[in-house]
Structure formats: structure tokens, C-alpha cells
C-alpha atoms as a PDB file:
ATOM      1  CA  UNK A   1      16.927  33.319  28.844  1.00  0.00           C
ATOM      2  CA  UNK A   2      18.191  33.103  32.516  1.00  0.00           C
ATOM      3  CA  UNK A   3      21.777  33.252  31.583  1.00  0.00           C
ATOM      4  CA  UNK A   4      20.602  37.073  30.212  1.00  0.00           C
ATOM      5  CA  UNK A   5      18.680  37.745  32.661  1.00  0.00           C
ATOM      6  CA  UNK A   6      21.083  37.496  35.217  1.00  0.00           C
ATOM      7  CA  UNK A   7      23.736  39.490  33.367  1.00  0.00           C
ATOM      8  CA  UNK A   8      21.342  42.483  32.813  1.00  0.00           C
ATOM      9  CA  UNK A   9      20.925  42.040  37.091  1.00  0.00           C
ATOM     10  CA  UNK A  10      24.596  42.896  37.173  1.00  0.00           C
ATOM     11  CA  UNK A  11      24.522  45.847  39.133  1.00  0.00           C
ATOM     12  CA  UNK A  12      25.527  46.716  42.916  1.00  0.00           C
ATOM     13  CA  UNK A  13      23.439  44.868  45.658  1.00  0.00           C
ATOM     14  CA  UNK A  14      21.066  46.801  47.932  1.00  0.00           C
ATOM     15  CA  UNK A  15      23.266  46.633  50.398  1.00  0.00           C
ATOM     16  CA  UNK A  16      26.057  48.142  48.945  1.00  0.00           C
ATOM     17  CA  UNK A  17      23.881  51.342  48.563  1.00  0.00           C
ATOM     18  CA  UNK A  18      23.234  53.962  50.811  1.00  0.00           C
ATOM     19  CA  UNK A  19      19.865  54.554  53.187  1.00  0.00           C
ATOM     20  CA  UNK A  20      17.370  55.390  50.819  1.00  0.00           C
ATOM     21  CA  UNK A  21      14.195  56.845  52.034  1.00  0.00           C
ATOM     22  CA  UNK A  22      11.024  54.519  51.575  1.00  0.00           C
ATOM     23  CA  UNK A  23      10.075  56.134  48.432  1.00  0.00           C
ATOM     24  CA  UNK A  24      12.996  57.749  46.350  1.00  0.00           C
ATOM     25  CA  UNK A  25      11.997  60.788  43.971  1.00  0.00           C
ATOM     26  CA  UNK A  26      10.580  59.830  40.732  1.00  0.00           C
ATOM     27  CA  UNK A  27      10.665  62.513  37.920  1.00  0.00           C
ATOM     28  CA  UNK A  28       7.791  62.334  35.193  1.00  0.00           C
ATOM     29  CA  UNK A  29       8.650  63.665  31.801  1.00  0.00           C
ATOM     30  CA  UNK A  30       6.010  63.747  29.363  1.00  0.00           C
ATOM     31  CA  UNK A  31       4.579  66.313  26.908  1.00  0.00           C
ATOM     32  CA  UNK A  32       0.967  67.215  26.247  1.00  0.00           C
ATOM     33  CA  UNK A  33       1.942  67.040  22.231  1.00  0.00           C
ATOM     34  CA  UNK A  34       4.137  64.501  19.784  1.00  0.00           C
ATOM     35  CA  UNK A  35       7.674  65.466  18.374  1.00  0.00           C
ATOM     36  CA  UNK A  36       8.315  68.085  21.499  1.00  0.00           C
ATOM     37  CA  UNK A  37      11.204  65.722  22.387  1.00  0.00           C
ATOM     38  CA  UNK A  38      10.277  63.868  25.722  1.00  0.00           C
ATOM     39  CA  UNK A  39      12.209  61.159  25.031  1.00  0.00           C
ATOM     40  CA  UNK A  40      15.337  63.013  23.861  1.00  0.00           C
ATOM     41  CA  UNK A  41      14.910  65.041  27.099  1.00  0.00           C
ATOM     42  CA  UNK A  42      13.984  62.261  29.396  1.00  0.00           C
ATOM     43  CA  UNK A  43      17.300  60.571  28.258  1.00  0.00           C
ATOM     44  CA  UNK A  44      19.362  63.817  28.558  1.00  0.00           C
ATOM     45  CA  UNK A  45      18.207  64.548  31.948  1.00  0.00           C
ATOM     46  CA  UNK A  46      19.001  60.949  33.552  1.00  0.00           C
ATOM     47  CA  UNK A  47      22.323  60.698  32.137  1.00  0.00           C
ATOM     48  CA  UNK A  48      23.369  64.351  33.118  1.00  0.00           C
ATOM     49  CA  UNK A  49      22.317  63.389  37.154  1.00  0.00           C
ATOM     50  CA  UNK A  50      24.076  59.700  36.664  1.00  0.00           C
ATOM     51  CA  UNK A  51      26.820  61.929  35.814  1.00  0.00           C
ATOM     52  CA  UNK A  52      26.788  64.121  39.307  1.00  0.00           C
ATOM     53  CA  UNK A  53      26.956  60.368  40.989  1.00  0.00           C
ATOM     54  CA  UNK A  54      22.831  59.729  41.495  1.00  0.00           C
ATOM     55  CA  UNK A  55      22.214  56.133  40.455  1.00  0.00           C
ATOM     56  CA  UNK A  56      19.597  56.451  38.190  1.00  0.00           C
ATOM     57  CA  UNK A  57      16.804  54.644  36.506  1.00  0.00           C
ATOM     58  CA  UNK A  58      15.752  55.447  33.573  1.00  0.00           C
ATOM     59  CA  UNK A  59      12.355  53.961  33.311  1.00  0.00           C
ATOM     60  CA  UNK A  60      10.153  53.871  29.675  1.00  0.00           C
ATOM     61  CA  UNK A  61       6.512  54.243  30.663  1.00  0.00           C
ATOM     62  CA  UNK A  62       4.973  54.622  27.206  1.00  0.00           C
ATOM     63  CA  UNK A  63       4.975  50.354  27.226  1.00  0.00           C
ATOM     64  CA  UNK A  64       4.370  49.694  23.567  1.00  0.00           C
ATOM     65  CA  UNK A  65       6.305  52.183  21.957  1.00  0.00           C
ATOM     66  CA  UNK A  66       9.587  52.256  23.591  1.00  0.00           C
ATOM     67  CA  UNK A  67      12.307  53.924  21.419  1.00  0.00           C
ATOM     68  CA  UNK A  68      15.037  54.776  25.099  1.00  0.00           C
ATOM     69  CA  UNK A  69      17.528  52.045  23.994  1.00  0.00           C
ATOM     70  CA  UNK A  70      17.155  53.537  20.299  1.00  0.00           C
ATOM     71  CA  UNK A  71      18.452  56.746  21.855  1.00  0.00           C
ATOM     72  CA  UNK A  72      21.000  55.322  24.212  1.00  0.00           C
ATOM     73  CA  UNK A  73      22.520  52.896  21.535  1.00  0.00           C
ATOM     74  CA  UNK A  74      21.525  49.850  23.785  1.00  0.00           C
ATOM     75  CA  UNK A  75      20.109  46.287  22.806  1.00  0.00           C
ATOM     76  CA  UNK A  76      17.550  44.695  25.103  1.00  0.00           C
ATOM     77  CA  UNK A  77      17.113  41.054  25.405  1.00  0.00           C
ATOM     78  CA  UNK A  78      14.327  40.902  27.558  1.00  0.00           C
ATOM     79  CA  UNK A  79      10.887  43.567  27.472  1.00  0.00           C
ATOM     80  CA  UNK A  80       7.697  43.723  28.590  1.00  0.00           C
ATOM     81  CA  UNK A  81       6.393  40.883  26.475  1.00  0.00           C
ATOM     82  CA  UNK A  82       8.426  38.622  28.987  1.00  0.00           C
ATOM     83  CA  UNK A  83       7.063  39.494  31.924  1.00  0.00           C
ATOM     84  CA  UNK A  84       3.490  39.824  30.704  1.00  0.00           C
ATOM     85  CA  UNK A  85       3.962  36.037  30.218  1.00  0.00           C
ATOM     86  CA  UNK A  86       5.962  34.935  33.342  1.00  0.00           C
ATOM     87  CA  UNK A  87       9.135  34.412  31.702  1.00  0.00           C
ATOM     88  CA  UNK A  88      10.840  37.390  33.334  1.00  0.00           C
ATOM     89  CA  UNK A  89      10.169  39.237  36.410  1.00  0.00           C
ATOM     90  CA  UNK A  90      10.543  43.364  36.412  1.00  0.00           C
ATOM     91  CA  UNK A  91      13.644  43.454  37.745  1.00  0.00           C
ATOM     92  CA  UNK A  92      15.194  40.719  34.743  1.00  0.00           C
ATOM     93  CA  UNK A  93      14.258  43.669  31.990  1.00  0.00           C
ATOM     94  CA  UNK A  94      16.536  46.362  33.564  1.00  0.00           C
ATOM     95  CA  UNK A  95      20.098  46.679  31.816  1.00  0.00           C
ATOM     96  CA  UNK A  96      22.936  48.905  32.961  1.00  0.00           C
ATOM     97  CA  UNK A  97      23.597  51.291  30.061  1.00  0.00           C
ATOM     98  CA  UNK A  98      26.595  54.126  31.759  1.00  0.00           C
ATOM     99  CA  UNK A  99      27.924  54.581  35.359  1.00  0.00           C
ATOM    100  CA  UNK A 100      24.666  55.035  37.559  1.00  0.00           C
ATOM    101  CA  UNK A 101      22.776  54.645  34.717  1.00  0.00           C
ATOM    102  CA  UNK A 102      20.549  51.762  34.447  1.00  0.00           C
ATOM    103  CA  UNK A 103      17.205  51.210  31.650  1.00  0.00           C
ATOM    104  CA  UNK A 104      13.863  49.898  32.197  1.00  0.00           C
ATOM    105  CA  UNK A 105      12.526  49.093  28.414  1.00  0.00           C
ATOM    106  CA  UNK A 106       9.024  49.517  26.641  1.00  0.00           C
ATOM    107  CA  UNK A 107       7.912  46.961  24.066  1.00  0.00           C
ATOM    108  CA  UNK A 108       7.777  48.268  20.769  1.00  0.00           C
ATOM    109  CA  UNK A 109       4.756  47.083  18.651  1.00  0.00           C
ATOM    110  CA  UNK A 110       4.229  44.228  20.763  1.00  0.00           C
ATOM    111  CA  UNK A 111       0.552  42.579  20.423  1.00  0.00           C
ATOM    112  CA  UNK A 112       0.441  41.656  23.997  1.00  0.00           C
ATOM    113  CA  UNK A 113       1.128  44.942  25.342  1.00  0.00           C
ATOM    114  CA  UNK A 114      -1.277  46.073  22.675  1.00  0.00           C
ATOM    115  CA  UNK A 115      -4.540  44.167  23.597  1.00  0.00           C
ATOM    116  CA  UNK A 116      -4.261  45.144  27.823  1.00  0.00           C
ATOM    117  CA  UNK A 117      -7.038  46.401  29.247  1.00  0.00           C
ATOM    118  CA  UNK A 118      -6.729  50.416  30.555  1.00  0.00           C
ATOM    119  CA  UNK A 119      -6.807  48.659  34.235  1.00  0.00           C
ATOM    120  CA  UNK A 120      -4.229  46.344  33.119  1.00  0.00           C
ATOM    121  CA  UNK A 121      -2.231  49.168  31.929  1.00  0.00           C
ATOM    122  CA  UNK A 122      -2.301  50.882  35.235  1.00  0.00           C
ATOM    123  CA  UNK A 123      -1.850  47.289  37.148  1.00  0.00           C
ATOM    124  CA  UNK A 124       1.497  46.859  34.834  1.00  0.00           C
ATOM    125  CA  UNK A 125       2.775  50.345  35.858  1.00  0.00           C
ATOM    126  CA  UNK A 126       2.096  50.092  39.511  1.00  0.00           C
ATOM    127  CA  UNK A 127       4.341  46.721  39.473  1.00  0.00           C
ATOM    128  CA  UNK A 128       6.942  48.066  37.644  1.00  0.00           C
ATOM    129  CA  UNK A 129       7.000  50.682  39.884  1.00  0.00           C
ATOM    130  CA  UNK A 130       8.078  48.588  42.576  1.00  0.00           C
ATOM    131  CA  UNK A 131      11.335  49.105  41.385  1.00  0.00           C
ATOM    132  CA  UNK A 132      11.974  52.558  42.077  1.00  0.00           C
ATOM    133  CA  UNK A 133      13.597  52.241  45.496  1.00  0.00           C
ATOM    134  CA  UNK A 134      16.332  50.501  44.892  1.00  0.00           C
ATOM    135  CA  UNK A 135      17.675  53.810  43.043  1.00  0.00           C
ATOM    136  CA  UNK A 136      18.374  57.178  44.157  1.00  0.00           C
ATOM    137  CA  UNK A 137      15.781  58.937  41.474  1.00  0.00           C
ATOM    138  CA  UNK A 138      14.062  57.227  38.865  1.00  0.00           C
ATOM    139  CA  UNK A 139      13.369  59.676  35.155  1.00  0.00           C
ATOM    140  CA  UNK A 140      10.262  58.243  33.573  1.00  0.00           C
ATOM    141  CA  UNK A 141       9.536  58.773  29.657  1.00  0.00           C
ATOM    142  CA  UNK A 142       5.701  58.828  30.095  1.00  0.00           C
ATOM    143  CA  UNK A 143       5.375  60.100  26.206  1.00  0.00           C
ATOM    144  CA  UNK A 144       3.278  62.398  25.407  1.00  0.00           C
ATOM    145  CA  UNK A 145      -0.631  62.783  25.700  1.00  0.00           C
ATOM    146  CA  UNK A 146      -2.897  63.287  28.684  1.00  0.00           C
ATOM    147  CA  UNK A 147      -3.768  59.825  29.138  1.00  0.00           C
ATOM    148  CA  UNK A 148       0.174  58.009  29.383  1.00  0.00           C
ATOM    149  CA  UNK A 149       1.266  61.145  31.389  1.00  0.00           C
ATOM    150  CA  UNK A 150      -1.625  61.325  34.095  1.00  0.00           C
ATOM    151  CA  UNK A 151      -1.375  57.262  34.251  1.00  0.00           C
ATOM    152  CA  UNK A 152       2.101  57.631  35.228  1.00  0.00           C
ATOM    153  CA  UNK A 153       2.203  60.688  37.641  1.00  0.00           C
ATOM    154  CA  UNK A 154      -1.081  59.094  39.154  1.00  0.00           C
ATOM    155  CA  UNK A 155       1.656  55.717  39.534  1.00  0.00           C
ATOM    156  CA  UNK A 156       4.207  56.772  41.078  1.00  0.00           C
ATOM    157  CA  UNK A 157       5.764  60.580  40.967  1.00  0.00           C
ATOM    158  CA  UNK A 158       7.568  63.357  42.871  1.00  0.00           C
ATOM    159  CA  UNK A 159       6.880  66.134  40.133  1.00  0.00           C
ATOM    160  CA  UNK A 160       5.966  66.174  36.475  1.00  0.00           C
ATOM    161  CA  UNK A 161       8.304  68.023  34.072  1.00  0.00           C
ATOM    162  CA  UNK A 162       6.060  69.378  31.010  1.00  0.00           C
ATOM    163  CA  UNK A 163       8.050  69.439  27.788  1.00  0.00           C
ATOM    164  CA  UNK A 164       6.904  71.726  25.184  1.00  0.00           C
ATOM    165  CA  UNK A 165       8.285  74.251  22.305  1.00  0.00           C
ATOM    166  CA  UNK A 166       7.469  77.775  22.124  1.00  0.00           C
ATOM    167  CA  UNK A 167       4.644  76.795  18.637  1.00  0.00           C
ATOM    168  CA  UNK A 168       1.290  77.589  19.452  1.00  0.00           C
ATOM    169  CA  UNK A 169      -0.145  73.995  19.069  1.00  0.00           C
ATOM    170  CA  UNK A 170       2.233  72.814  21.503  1.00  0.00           C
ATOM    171  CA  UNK A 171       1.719  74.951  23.727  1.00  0.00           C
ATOM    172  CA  UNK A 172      -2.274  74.421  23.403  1.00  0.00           C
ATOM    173  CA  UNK A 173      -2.245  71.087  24.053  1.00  0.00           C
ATOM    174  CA  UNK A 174       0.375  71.416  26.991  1.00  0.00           C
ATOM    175  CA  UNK A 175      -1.972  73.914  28.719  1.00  0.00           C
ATOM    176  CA  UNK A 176      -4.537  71.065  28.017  1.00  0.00           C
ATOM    177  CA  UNK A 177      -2.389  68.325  30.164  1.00  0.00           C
ATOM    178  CA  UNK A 178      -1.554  70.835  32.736  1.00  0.00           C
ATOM    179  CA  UNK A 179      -5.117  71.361  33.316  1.00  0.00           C
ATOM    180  CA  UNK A 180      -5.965  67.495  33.909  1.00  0.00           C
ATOM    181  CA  UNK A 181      -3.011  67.241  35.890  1.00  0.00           C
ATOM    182  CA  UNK A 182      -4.288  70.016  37.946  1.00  0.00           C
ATOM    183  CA  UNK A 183      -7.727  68.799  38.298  1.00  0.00           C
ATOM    184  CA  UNK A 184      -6.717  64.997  38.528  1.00  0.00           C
ATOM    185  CA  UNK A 185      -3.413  65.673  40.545  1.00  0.00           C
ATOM    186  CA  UNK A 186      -3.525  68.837  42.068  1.00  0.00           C
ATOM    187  CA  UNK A 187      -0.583  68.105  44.565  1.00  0.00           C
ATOM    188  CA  UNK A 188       1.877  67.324  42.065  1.00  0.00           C
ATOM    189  CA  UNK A 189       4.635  70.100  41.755  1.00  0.00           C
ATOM    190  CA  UNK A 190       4.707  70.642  37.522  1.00  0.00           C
ATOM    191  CA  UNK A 191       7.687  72.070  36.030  1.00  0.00           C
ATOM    192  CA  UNK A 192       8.349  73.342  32.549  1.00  0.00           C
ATOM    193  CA  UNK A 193      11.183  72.841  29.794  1.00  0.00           C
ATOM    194  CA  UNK A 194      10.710  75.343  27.063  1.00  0.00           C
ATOM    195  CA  UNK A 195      12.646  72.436  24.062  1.00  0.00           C
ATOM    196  CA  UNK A 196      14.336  73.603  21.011  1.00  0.00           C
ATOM    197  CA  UNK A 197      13.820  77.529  21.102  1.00  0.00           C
ATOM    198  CA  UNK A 198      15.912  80.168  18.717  1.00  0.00           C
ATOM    199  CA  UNK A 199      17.113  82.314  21.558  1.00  0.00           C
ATOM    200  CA  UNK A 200      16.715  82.590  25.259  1.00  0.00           C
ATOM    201  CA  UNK A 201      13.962  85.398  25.271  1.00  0.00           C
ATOM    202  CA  UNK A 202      11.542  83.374  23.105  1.00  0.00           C
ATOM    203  CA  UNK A 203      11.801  80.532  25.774  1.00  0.00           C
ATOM    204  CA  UNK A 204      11.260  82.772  28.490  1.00  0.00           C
ATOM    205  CA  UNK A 205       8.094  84.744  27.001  1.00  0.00           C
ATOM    206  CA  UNK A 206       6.416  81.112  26.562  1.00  0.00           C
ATOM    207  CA  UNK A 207       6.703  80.034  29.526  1.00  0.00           C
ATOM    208  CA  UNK A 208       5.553  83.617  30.981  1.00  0.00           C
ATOM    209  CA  UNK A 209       2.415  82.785  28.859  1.00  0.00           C
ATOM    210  CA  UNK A 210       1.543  79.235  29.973  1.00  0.00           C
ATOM    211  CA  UNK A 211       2.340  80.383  33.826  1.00  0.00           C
ATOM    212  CA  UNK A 212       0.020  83.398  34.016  1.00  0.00           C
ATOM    213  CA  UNK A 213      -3.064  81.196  31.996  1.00  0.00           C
ATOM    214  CA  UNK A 214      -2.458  78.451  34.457  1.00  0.00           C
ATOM    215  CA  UNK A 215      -2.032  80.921  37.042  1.00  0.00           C
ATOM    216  CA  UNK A 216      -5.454  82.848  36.219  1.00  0.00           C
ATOM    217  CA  UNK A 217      -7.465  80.307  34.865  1.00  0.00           C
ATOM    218  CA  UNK A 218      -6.718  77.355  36.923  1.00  0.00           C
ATOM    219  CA  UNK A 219      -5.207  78.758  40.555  1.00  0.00           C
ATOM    220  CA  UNK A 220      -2.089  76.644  39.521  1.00  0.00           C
ATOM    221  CA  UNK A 221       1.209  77.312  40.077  1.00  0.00           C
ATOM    222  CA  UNK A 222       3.941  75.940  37.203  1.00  0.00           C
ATOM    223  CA  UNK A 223       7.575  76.036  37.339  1.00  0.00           C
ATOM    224  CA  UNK A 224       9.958  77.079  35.208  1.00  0.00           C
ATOM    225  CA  UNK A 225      13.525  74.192  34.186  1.00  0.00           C
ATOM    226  CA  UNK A 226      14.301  76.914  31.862  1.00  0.00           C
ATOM    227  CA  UNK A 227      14.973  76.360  28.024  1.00  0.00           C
ATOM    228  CA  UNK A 228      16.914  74.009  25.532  1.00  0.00           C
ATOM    229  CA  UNK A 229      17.930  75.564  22.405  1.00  0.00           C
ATOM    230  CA  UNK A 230      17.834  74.377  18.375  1.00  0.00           C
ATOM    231  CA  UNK A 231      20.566  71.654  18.096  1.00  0.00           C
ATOM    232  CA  UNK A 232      21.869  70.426  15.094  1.00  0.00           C
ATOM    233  CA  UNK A 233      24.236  67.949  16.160  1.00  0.00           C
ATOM    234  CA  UNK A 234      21.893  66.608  18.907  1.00  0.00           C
ATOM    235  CA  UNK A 235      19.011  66.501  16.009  1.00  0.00           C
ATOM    236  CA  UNK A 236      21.622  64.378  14.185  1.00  0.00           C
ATOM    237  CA  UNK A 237      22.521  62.103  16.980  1.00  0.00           C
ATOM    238  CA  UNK A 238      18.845  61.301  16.881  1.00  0.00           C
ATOM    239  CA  UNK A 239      18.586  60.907  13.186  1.00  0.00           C
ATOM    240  CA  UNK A 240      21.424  58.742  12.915  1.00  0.00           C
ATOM    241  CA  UNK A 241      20.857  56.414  15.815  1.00  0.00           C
ATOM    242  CA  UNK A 242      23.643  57.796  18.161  1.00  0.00           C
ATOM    243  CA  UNK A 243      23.955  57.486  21.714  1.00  0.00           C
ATOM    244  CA  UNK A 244      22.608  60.664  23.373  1.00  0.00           C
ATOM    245  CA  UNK A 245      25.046  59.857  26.630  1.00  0.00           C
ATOM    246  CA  UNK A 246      27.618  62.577  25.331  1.00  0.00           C
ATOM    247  CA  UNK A 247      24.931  65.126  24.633  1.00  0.00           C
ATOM    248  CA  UNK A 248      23.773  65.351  28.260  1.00  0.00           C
ATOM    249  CA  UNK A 249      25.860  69.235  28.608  1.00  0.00           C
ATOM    250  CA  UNK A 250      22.637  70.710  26.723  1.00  0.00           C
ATOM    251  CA  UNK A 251      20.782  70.433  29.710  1.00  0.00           C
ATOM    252  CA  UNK A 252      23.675  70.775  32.704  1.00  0.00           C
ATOM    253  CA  UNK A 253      21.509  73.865  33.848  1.00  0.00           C
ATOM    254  CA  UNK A 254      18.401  72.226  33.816  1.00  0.00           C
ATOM    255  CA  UNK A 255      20.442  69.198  35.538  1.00  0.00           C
ATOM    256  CA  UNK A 256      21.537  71.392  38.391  1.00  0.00           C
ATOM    257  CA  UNK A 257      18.107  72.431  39.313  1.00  0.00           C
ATOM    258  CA  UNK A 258      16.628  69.358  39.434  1.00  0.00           C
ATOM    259  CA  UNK A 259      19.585  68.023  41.602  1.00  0.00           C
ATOM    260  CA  UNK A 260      17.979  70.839  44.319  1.00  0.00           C
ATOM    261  CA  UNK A 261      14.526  69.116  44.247  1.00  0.00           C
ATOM    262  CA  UNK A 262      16.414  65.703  45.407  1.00  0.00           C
ATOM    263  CA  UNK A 263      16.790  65.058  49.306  1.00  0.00           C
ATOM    264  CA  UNK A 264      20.755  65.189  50.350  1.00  0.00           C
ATOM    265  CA  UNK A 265      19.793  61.810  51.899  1.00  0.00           C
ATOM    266  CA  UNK A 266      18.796  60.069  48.881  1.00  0.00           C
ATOM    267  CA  UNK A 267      22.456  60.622  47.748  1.00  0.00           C
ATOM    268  CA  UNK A 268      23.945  60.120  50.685  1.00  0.00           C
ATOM    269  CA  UNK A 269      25.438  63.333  50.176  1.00  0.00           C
ATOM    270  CA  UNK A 270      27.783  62.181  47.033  1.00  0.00           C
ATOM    271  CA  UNK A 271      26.398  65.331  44.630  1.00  0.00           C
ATOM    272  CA  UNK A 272      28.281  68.063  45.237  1.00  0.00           C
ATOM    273  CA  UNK A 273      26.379  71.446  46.107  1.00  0.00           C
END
């Protein structure tokens, strides 16, 4: 168990790394409703900046159903279970999956994670959070519903990215989140990403709608990541088990705008402008 543990900590030393500031940005992805594809998205996102040369962590916040090293074709041999009973510490569970790309793992079904307290929950999250520094931006997969989302951005978070699709449940129950968020964690900047529209103008009129009802109906402001279209072969990359680490060009765009939300400092000015 050691012996893995210490080749999953096989990553550059603090030291080796840049200033970064006391807390580095951490980006909350989550989704007020199921199959909206946060996790797809969450995965997409942190490989496309660990491509522009941010070392990233990808962190999996829903604790007991963790499907990221499904989606990034990765095998952990340590989770949560281990350091819920001392064998591991936080930083044993995180495994280097691409080039300034590194994975924090959920459980999956575990009954351990399963029988923790809401407290607990929280208590977990804030210690895992203590990792977060030692990276230039961490991407967490909060899941979707109110509860793991606000639990998470309440954590630890520099913004919230709200994943939807353009169907009217969807957007429902996103409007729903956004308005806890807002009443829970009204200084948290909340962005959009319109996922898997037919064409560019039915992302855009969406996300017109859920601005101007959050806009007149709760004084809140959201932003706009833009839109990810349909995808075929990224729906069969999923289906099939694939790595989503070549797929990460869907979201380049949405990619480049995040990269303006993260301080030149944290990067020590390696991304180019």
C-alpha cells in the first residue's frame, strides 16, 4: 500500500513550482440536473488548461459516485475509503493522469462514504481541500444537485460554472441551483455552459432566458462560457470507456475564457495571452 502510494506522489516538489498565491483559483462544475454532462465537461475543461501549461487538479467532489478515472481511462489504487480509515492521507489518493494533469478520486459505492454524516461530508471536503495550493487551478466535479454543488462552492471556490442543455427541465432545475447559490453564496461569480445544443443560436437564446430570470427575479448577475454542441464521437468516447484527454478541442473556446479569470501570477506567466 505504501509502495503505491508513493508512486501516485510522483509529481514535481513544491519547490520546483512557481509562487503561488495563498489560495489558487478553484473552478466548481456542477449542474442543477443529471445526464447534463458535468463530468464529461469537468474533465474536458481541466485537460484543455493542463494543455496551455496550468498544472491542474482535477478534483471529484461527488465522493461516492466517482466515475473521473472512468472518463480519463485511469485505474486508482487508493480512494476515499483509505483515508476515511487512516490508511492513506489526501495527498496518497492523487495520481498523475497527462502533463499538468493530476486526479483526486471519489469512491464509487463505497459503504463508508455512504453512512457519513452531512457534517462529516462537509468535514471530508474541507480536508481534501487542503490540497488545492499546491496547483495552479484546481476543476472540481461537484455532480449535479443543489446539495453536492452548494457543499462544494461553500468549500472551497473561485466561481461556479453551471452546466445545463437548452431542455426545459434542465433548465428548471438549473434556475433552481442558481437561486440557492445566490441566496446561500451570493459572492460567488456563476458562469454558464449551454452542453450539447443543435446550433449556436439555440445555445445562445437559453442562456438569454436563464440570465434575464436570474437577472429580474433574483438581482443576480450570470455569465455566459458559451455553448458545446451534439457530439457523436465524444458521446462514443463516453459509451465505450475512452479517454476524454483527446477530446479537450470541443471546449478550446470555453478553455480560453476561463484562462482570463486565472491571475498571470498563478502561472507564473507560462499561458500565453
Amino acid at each position: 500500500m505504501k509502495d503505491q502510494a508513493s508512486a501516485l506522489r510522483n509529481r514535481p516538489q513544491r519547490q520546483d513550482l512557481p509562487e503561488i498565491p495563498a489560495e489558487s483559483p478553484a473552478i466548481i462544475v456542477g449542474g442543477g440536473k443529471g445526464g447534463v454532462g458535468v463530468s464529461v465537461l469537468a474533465t474536458l475543461l481541466a485537460s484543455g488548461l493542463a494543455r496551455q501549461g496550468v498544472r491542474v487538479l482535477l478534483m471529484d467532489a461527488t465522493l461516492n459516485q466517482g466515475n473521473l478515472h472512468v472518463l480519463l481511462g485511469a485505474t486508482p489504487s487508493l480512494t476515499l475509503e483509505a483515508v476515511l480509515t487512516g490508511e492513506a492521507s489526501p495527498e496518497d489518493l492523487v495520481m498523475p493522469v497527462a502533463e499538468n494533469l493530476w486526479l483526486l478520486p471519489a469512491a464509487s459505492g463505497a459503504e463508508r462514504v455512504h453512512a457519513l454524516t452531512t457534517m462529516d461530508r462537509a468535514r471530508l471536503q474541507v480536508r481534501l481541500a487542503g490540497l488545492m495550493d499546491a496547483y495552479d487551478v484546481t476543476v472540481v466535479d461537484a455532480g449535479t444537485g443543489i446539495e453536492g454543488v452548494l457543499r462544494a462552492a461553500l468549500t472551497r471556490s473561485t466561481r461556479v460554472v453551471a452546466v445545463t442543455t437548452p431542455e426545459p427541465a434542465a433548465l428548471a432545475d438549473t434556475y433552481a441551483l442558481v437561486k440557492i447559490l445566490s441566496h446561500e453564496a451570493p459572492s460567488i461569480p456563476v458562469d454558464l455552459i449551454m452542453n450539447r445544443t443543435f446550433d449556436p443560436a439555440e445555445g445562445e437564446a437559453a442562456c438569454g432566458r436563464l440570465q434575464d430570470a436570474a437577472s429580474r427575479f433574483l438581482g443576480r448577475a450570470l455569465g455566459s462560457l458559451g455553448s458545446v454542441p451534439e457530439d457523436v464521437t465524444l458521446a462514443r468516447a463516453v459509451r465505450h470507456a475512452q479517454s476524454l484527454l483527446d477530446h479537450d478541442v470541443r471546449v478550446a473556446p470555453i478553455v480560453g475564457r476561463l484562462l482570463e479569470c486565472v491571475p498571470s501570477t498563478v502561472v507564473g506567466g507560462r499561458v500565453a495571452s
